[in-house]
Structure formats: C-alpha cells, structure tokens
N, C-alpha and C. Protein backbone atom coordinates (compact mmCIF):
# COMPACT_ATOMS: atom_id res chain seq x y z
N UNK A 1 227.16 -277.68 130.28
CA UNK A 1 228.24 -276.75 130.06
C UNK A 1 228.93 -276.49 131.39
N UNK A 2 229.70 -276.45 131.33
CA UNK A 2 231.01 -276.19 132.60
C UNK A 2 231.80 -274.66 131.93
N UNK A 3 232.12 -274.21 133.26
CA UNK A 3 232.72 -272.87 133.16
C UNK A 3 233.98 -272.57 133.88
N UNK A 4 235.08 -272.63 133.49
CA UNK A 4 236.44 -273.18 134.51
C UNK A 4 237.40 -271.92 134.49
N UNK A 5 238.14 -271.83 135.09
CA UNK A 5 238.71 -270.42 134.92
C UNK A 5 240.35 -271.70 134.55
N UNK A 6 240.82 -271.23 133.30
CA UNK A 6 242.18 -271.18 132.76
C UNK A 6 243.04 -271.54 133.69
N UNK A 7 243.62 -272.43 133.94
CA UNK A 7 245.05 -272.58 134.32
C UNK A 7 245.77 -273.26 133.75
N UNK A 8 247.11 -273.09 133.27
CA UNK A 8 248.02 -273.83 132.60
C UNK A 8 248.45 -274.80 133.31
N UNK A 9 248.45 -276.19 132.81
CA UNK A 9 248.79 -277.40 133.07
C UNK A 9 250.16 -277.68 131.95
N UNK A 10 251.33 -277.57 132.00
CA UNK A 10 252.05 -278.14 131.17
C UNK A 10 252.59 -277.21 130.56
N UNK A 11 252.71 -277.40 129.16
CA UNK A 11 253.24 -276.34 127.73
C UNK A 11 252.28 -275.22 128.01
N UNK A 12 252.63 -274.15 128.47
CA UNK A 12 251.61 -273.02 128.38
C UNK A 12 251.70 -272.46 126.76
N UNK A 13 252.67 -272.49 126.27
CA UNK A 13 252.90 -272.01 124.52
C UNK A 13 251.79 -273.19 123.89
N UNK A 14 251.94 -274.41 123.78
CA UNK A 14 250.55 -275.15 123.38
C UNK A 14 249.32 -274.70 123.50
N UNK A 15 248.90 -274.68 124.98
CA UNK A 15 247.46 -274.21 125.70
C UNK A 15 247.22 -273.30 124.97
N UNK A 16 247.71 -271.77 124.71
CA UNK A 16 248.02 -270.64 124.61
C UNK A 16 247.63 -270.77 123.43
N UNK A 17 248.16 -271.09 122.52
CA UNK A 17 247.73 -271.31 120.65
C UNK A 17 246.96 -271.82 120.35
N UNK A 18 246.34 -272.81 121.43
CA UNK A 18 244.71 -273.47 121.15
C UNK A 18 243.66 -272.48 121.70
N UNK A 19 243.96 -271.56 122.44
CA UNK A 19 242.77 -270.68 122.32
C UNK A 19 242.77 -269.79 121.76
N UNK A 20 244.24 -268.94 121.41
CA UNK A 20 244.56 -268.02 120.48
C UNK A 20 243.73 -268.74 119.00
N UNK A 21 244.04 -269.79 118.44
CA UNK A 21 243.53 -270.23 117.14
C UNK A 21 241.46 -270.41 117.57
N UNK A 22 241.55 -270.94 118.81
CA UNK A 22 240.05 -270.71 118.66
C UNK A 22 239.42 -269.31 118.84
N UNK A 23 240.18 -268.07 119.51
CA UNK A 23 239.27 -266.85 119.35
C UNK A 23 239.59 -266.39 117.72
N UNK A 24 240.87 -266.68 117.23
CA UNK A 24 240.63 -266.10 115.97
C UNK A 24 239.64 -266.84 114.96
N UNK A 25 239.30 -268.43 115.27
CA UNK A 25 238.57 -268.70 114.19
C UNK A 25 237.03 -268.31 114.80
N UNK A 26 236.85 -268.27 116.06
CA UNK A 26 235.45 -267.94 116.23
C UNK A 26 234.86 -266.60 116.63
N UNK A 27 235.95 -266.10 116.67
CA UNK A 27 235.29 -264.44 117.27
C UNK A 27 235.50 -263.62 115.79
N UNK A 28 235.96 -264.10 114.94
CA UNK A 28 236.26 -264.00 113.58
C UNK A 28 236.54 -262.09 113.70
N UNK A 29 235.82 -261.32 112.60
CA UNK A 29 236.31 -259.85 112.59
C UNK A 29 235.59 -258.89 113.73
N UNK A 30 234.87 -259.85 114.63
CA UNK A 30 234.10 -258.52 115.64
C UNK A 30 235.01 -258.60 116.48
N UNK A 31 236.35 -259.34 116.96
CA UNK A 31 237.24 -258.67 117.74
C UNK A 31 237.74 -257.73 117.73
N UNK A 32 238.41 -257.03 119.22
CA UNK A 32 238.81 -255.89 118.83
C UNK A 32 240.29 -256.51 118.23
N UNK A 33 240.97 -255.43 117.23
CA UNK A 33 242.33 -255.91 116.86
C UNK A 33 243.44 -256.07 117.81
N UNK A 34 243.61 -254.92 118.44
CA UNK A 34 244.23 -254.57 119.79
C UNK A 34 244.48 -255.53 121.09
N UNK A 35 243.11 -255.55 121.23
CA UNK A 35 242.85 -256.33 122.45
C UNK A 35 243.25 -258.02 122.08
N UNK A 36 243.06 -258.59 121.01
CA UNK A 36 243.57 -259.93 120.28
C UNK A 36 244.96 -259.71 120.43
N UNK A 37 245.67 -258.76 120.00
CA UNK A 37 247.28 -258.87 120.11
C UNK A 37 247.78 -258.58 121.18
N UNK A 38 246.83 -258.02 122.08
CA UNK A 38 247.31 -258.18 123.58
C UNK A 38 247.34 -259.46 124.23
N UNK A 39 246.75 -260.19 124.18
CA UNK A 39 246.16 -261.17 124.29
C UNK A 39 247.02 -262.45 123.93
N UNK A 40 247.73 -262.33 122.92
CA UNK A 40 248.94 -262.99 121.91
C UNK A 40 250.28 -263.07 122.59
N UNK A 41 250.15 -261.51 122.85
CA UNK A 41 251.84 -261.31 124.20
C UNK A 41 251.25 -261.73 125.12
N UNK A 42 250.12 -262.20 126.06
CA UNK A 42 250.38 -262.51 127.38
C UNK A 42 251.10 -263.58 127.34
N UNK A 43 251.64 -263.58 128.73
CA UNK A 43 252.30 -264.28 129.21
C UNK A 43 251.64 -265.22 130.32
N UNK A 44 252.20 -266.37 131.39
CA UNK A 44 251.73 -267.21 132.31
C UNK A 44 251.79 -265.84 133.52
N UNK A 45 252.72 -265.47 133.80
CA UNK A 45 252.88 -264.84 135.11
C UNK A 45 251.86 -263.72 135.02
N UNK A 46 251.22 -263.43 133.81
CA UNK A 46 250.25 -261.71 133.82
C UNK A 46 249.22 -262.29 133.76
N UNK A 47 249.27 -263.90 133.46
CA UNK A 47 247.71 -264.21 133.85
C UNK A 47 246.72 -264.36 135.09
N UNK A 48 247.87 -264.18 136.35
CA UNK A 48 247.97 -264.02 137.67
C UNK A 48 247.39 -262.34 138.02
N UNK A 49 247.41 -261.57 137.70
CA UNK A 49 247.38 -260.51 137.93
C UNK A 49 246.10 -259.82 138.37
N UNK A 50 245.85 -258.96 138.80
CA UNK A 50 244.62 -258.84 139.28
C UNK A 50 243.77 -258.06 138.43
N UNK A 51 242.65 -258.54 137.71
CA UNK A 51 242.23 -257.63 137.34
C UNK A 51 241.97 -258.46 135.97
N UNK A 52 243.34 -259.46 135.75
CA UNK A 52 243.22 -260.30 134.67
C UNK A 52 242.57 -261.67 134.52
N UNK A 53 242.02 -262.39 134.02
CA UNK A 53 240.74 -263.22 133.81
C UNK A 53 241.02 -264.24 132.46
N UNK A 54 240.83 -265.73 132.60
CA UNK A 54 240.73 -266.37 131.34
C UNK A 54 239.86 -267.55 131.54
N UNK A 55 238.59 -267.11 130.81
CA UNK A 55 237.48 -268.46 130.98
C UNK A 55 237.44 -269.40 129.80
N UNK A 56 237.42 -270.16 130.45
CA UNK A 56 236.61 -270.94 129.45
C UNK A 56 235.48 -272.16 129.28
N UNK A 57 234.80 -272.26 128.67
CA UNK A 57 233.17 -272.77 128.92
C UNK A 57 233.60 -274.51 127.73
N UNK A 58 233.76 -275.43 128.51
CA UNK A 58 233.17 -276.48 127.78
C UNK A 58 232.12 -277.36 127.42
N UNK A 59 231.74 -278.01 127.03
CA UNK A 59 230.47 -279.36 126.87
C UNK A 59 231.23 -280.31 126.83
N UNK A 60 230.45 -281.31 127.03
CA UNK A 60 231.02 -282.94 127.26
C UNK A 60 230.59 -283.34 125.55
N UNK A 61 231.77 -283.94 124.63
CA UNK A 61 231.31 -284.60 123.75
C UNK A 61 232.13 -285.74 123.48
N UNK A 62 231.60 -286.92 122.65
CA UNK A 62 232.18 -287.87 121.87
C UNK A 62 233.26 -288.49 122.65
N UNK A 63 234.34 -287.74 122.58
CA UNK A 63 235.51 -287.90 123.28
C UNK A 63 236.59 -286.83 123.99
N UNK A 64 235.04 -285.99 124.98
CA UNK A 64 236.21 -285.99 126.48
C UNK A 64 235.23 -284.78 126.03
N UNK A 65 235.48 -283.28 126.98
CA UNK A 65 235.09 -282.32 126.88
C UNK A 65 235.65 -281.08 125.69
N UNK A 66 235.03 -280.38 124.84
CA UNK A 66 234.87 -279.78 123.65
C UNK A 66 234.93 -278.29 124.06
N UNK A 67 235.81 -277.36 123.42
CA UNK A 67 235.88 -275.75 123.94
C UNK A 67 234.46 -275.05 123.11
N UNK A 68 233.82 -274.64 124.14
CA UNK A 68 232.17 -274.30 123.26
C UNK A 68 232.71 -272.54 123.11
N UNK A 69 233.13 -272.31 124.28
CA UNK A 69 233.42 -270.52 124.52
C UNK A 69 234.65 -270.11 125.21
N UNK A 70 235.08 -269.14 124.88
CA UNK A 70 236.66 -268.53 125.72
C UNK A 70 236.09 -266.82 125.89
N UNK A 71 236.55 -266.42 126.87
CA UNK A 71 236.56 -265.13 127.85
C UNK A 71 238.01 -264.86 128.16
N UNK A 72 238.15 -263.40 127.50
CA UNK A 72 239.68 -263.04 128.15
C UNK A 72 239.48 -261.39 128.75
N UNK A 73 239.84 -261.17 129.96
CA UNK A 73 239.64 -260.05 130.52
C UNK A 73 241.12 -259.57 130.86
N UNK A 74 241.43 -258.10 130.68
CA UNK A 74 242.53 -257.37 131.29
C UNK A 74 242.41 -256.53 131.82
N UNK A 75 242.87 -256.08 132.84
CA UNK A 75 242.62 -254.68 133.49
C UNK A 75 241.58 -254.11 133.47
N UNK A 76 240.43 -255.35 134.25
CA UNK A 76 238.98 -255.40 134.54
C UNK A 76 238.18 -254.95 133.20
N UNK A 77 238.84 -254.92 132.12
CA UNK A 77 238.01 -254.67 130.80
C UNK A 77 239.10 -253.74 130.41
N UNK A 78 239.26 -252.91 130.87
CA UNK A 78 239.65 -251.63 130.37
C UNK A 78 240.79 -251.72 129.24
N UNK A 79 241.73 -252.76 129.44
CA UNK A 79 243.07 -252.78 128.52
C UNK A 79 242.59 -254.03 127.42
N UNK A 80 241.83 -254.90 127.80
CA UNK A 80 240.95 -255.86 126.56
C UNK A 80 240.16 -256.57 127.28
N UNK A 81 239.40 -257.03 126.54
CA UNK A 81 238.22 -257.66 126.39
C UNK A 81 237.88 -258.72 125.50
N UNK A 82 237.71 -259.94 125.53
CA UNK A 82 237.72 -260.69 124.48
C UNK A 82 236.52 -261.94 124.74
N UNK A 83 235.68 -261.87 123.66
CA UNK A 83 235.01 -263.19 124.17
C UNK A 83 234.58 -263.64 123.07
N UNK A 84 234.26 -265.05 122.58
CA UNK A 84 234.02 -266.02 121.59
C UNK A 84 233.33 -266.91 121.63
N UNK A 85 232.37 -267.25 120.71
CA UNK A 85 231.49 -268.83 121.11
C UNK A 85 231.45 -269.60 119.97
N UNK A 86 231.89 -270.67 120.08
CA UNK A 86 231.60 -271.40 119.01
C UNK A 86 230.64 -271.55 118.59
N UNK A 87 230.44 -271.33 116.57
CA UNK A 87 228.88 -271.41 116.11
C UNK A 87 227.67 -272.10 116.40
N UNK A 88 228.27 -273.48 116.34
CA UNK A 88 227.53 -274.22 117.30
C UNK A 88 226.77 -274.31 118.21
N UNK A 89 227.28 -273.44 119.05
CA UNK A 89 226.70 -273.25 120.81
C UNK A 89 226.54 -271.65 120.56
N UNK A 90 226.19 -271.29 119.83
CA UNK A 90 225.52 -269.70 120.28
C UNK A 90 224.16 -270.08 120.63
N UNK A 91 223.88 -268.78 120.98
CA UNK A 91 222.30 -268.72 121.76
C UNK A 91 221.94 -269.68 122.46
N UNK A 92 222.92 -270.61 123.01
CA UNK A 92 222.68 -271.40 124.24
C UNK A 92 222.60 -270.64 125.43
N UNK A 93 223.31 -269.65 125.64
CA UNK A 93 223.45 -268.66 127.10
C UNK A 93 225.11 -269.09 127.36
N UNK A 94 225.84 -269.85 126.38
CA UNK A 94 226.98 -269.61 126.93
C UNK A 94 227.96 -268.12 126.92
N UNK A 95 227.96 -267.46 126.11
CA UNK A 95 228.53 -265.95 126.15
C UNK A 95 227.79 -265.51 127.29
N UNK A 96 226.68 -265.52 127.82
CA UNK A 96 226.40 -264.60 128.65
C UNK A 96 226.15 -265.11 130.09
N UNK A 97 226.77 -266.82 130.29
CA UNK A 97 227.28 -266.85 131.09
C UNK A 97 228.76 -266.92 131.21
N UNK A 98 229.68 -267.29 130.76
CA UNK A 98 230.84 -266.55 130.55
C UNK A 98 230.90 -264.98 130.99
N UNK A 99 230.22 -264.27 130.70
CA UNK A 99 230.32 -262.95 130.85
C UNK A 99 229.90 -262.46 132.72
N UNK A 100 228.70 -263.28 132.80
CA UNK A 100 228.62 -263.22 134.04
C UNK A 100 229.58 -264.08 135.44
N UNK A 101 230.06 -264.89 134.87
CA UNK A 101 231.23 -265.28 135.64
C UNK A 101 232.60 -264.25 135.29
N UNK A 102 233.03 -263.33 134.85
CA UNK A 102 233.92 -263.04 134.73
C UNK A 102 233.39 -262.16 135.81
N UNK A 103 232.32 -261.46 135.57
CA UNK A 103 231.65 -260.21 136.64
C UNK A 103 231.73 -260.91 137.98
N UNK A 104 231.57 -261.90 138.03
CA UNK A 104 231.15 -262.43 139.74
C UNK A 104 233.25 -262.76 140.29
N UNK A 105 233.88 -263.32 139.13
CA UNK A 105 234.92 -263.56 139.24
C UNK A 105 235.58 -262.67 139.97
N UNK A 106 236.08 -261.11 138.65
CA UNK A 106 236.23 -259.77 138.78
C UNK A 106 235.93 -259.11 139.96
N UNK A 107 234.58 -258.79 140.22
CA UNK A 107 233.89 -258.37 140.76
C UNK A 107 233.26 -256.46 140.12
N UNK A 108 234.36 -256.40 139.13
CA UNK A 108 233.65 -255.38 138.24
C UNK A 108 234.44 -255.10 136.91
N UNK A 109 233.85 -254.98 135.89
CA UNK A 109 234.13 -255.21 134.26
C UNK A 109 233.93 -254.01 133.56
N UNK A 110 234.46 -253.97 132.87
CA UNK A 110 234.13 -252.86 131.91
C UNK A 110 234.19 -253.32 130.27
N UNK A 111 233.81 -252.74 129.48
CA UNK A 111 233.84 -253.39 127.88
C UNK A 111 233.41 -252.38 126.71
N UNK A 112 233.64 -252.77 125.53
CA UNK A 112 233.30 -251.60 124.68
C UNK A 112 232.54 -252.01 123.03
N UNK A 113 231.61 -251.66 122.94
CA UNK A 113 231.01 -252.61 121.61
C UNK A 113 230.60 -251.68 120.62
N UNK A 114 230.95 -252.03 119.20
CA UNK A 114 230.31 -251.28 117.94
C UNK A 114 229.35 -251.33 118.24
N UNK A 115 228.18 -250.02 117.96
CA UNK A 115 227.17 -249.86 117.57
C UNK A 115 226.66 -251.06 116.74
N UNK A 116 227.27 -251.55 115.67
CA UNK A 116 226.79 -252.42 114.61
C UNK A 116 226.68 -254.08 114.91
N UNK A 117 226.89 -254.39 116.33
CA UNK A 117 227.49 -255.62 117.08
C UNK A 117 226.28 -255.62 117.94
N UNK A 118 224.97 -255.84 117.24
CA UNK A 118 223.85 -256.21 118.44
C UNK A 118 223.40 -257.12 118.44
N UNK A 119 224.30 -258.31 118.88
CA UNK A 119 224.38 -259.57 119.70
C UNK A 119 224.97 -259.71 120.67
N UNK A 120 226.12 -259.02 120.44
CA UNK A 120 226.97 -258.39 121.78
C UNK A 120 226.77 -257.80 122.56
N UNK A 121 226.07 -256.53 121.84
CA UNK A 121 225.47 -255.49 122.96
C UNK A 121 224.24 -256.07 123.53
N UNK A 122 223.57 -257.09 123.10
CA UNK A 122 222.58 -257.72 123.51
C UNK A 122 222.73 -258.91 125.07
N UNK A 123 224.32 -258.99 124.62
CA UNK A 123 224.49 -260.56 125.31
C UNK A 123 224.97 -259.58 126.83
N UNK A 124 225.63 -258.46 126.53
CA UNK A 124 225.94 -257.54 127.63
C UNK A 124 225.02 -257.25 128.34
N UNK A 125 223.59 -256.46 127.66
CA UNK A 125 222.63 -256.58 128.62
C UNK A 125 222.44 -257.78 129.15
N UNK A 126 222.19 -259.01 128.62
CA UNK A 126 221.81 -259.76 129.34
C UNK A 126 222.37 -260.30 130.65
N UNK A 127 223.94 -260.16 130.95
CA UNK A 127 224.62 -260.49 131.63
C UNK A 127 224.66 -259.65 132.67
N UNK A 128 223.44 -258.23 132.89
CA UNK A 128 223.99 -257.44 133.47
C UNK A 128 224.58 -256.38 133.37
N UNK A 129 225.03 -255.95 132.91
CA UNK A 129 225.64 -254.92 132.02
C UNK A 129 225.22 -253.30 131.93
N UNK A 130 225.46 -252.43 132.15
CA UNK A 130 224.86 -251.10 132.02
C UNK A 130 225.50 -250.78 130.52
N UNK A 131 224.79 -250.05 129.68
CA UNK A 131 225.84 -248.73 129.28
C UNK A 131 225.90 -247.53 129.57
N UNK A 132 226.88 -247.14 129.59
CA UNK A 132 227.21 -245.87 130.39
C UNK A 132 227.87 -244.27 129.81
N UNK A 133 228.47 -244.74 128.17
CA UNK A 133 228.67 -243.56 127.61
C UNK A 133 229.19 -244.50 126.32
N UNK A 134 229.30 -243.15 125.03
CA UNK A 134 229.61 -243.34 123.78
C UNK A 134 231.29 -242.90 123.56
N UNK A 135 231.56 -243.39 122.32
CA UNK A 135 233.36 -242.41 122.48
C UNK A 135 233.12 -242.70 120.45
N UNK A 136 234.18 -242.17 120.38
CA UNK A 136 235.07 -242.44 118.54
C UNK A 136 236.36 -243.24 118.95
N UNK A 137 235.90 -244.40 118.44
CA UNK A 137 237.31 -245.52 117.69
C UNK A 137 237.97 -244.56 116.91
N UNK A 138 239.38 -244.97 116.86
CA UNK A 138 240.09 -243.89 116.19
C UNK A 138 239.62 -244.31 114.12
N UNK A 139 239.54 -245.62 114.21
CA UNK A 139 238.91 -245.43 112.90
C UNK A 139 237.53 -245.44 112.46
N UNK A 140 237.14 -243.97 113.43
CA UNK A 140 235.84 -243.65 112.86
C UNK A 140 234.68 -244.26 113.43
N UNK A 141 234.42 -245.56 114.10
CA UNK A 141 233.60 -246.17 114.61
C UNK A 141 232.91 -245.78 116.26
N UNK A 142 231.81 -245.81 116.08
CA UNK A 142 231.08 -245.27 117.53
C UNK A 142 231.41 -246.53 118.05
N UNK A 143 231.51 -246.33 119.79
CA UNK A 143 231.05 -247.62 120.24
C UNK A 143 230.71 -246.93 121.44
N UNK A 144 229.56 -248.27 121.96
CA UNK A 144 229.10 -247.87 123.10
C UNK A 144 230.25 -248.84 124.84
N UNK A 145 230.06 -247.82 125.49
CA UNK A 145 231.02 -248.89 126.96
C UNK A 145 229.92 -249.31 127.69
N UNK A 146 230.29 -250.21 128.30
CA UNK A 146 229.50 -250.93 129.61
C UNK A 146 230.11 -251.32 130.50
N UNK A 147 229.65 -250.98 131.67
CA UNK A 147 230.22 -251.22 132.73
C UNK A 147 228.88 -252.84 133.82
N UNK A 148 229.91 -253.30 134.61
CA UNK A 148 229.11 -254.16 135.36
C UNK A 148 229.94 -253.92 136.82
N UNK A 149 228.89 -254.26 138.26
CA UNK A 149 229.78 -254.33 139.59
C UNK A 149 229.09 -255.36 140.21
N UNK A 150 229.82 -256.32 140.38
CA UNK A 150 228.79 -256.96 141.69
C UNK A 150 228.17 -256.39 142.61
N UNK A 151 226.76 -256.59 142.62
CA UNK A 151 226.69 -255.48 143.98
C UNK A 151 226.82 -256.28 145.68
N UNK A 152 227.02 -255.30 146.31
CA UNK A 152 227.49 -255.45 147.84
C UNK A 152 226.56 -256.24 148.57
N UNK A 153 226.92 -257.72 148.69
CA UNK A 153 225.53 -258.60 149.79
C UNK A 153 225.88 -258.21 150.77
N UNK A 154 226.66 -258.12 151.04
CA UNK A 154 227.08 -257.73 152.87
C UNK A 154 226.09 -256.83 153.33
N UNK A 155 225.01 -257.19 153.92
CA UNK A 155 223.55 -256.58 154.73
C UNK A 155 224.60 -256.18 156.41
N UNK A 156 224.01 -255.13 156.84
CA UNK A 156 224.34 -254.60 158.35
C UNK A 156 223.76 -255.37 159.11
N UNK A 157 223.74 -256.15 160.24
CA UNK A 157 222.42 -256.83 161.07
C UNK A 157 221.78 -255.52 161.72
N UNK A 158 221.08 -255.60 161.89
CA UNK A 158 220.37 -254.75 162.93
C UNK A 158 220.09 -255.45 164.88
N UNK A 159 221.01 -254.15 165.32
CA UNK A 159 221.24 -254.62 166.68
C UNK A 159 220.28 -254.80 167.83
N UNK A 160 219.29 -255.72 168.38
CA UNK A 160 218.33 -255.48 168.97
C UNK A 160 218.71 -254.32 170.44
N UNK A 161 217.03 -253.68 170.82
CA UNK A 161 217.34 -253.27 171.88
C UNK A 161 217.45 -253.40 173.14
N UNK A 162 217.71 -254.08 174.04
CA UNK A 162 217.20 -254.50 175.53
C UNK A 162 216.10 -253.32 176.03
N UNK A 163 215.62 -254.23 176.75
CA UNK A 163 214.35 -253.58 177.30
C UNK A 163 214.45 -252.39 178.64
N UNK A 164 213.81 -251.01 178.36
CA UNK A 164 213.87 -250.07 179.00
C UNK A 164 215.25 -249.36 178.22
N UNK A 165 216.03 -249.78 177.23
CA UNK A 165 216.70 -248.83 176.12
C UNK A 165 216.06 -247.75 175.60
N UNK A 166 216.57 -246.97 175.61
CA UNK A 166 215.87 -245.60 174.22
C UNK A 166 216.08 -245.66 172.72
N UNK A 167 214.97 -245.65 172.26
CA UNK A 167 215.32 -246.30 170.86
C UNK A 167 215.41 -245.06 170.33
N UNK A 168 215.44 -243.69 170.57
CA UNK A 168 216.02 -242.67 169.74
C UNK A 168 217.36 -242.34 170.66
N UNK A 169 218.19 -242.34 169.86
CA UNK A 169 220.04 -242.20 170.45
C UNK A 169 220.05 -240.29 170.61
N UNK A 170 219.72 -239.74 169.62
CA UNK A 170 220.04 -238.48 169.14
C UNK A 170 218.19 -237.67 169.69
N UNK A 171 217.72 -237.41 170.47
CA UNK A 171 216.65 -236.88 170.61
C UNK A 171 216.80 -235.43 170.55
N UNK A 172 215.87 -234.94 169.88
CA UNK A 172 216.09 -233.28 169.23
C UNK A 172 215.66 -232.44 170.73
C-alpha cells in the first residue's frame, strides 16, 4: 500500500469526480452530509490551503495501481473530515494509516464520530487519537470529538559544564 498526498495532474474536474464517486460509493451513509458537500465545492486553489489535506492510499493491481482509501481534511478537521476504504481493504490498517498520515502531515486534527460508528471510533483510537468531549448533532445524534497533535521531537541538548564551573547558577 502506498500513501500519496493528492495532486492534480491534468482535468482536476475528472480527478475530482473519481474520488467524489469513490467516497460516495464507499463511505456510503456514515459520512458526514455536510462535510461530503463541502468537499464537492472544493476547488484546486483551496486544496493548497493550510490546514487542508487530500490522501489517498493505493495497492498495486492487475493493471497499474487501484484506489484502496481516500482522506479529506479541512480546517485541520474542524470544517470536514472525510475518510473511506474500500470493502475490500478494510481491516488491513489502511484507514488508520491514512489517518495517521494526515496527523503527521497536519501536524494536528480534529474529527467527530456517532456514538453508533465503532469502527471509526475504533480506527481513531488506533491512529492516535484522544477523545476529548461529547456535543448534539442538530439532528439529535450524540457524537463524540477527537482530537490528535504531533507531539514536539525537538529535545533541548543539554549544555556541558567546563571544569571548575558552578553547576548551581541560582544558589539560595
């Protein structure tokens, strides 16, 4: 499996309708509605944007490489969220690496899942994922949010001391 981040080569209206038709046939009704029709209006130039994200995960088959999974992020989660795997390739670990490349991509995500969606909320933990609070969908539905951050490698060195230094700076 390969994990490539989206760029339009050519007809972006083509590209664009081949993943639009693959999240609607594979993310079927656990999408959010919203976040799909956001998703519909983007455009090439907002796919540039910071914050905004489009993965997608192939396999090598038959003839040439095959779309196994698609990842669409906006406004680090917050304005949509979208992710899909083909039936096929579930429970391979592709959603939840997808998910973790968007986090390492990003560098911090946010997302929001029905209560009733625990594969999702499952694949979230696995990727990392906290949850962090509950809300009401306006039609009635709990969902839980999750948040993810890369955390900070950047270690301090520690400065040696030359010899006959005072190793307390601040002595009481």
């Amino acid at each position: 499996m390969q994990i490539t981040s989206f760029s339009p080569r050519g007809d972006w209206n083509r590209q664009h309708a081949r993943v639009l038709r693959f999240l609607f046939e594979h993310g079927g009704k656990c999408l959010m509605r919203e976040d799909y029709l956001l998703f519909a209006r983007v455009t090439e130039p907002e796919l540039r944007e910071p914050g905004t994200s489009l993965l997608l995960a192939t396999v090598r088959g038959e003839g040439g490489p095959v779309l196994a999974g698609v990842s669409f992020v906006a406004g680090y989660g917050k304005k949509a969220f979208l992710i899909a795997v083909h039936p096929l390739y579930r429970r391979k670990g592709i959603g939840s690496a997808l998910l973790k490349a968007q986090l390492e991509r990003l560098g911090q995500l946010e997302c929001r899942a029905g209560l009733n969606r625990i594969p999702f909320i499952g694949l979230c933990f696995k990727a990392g994922l906290t949850a962090f609070s509950l809300s009401q969908a306006p039609a009635g539905r709990t969902l839980l949010h999750f948040e993810g951050k890369v955390p900070n490698t950047v270690r301090l060195k520690a400065v040696p001391s030359k010899e006959g230094e005072r190793c307390c700076r601040f002595p009481s």
